[in-house]
Protein backbone atom coordinates (compact mmCIF):
# COMPACT_ATOMS: atom_id res chain seq x y z
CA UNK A 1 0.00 0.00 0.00
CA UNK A 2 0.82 3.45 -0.86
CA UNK A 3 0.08 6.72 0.50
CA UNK A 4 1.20 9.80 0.32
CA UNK A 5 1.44 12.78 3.16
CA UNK A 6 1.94 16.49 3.62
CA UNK A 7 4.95 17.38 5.10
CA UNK A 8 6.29 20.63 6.32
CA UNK A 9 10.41 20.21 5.55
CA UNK A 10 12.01 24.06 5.46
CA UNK A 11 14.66 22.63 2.65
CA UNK A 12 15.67 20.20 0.21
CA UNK A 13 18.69 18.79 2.03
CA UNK A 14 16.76 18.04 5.15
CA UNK A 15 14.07 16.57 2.85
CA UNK A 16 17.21 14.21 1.34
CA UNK A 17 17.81 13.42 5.11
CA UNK A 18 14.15 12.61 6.14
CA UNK A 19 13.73 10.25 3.26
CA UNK A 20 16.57 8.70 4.19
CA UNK A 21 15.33 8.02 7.77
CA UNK A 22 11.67 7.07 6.56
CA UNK A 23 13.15 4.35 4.86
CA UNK A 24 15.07 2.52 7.78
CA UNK A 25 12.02 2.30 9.64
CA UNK A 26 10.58 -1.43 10.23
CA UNK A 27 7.72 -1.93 8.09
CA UNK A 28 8.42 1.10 5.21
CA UNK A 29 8.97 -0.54 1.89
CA UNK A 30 10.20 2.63 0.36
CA UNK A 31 9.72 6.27 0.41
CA UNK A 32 10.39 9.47 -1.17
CA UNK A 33 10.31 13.23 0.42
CA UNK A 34 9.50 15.90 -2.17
CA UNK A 35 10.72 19.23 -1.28
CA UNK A 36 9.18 21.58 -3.58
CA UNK A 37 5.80 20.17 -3.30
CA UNK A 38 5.98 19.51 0.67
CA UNK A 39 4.96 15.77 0.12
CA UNK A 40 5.71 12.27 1.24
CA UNK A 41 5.05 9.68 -0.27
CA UNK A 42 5.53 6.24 1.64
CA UNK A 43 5.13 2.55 0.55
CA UNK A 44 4.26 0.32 3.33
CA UNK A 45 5.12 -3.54 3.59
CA UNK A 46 2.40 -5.68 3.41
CA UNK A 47 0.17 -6.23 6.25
CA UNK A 48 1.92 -3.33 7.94
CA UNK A 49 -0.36 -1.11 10.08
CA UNK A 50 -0.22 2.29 8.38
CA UNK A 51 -1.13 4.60 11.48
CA UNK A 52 1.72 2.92 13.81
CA UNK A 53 4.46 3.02 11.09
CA UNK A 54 4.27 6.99 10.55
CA UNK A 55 4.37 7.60 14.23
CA UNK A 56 7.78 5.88 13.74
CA UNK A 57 8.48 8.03 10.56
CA UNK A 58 7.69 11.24 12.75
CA UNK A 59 9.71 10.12 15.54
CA UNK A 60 12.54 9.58 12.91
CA UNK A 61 11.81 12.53 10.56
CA UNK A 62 11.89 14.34 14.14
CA UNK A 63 15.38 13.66 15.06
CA UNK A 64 16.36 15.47 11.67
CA UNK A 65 14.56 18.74 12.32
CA UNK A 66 12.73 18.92 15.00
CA UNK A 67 9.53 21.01 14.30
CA UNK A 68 8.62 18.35 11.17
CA UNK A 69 4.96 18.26 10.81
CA UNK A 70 3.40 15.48 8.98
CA UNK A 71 -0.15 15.40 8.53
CA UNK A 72 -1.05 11.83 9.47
């Protein structure tokens, strides 16, 4: 499953560095940060609960910059 999420990143290398964490988090297949359209985009593994995964992917996308909004 894939879904995609508005994201609040202020530029493109910290976008580079939150789709790098997004994707070392158990149960993200892949994922990709767009900068210039304030999107992410994030393919989960199958039977993979959606909700509990991105409150992983905030807590990593956090440790990056720390006022990251994602609207789950």
């Amino acid at each position: 499953m894939k879904k995609t999420y508005k994201i609040e990143v202020d530029c493109a290398n910290c976008a580079n560095k939150m789709e790098a964490a997004t994707k070392t988090v158990a149960g993200v297949k892949d994922a990709s940060v767009n900068f210039m359209t304030q999107k992410m985009t994030v393919e989960f593994e199958d039977g993979q609960n959606d909700s509990a995964v991105m409150k992983a992917v905030l807590k990593a996308c956090k440790k990056v910059e720390d006022d990251c909004e994602i609207e789950l």
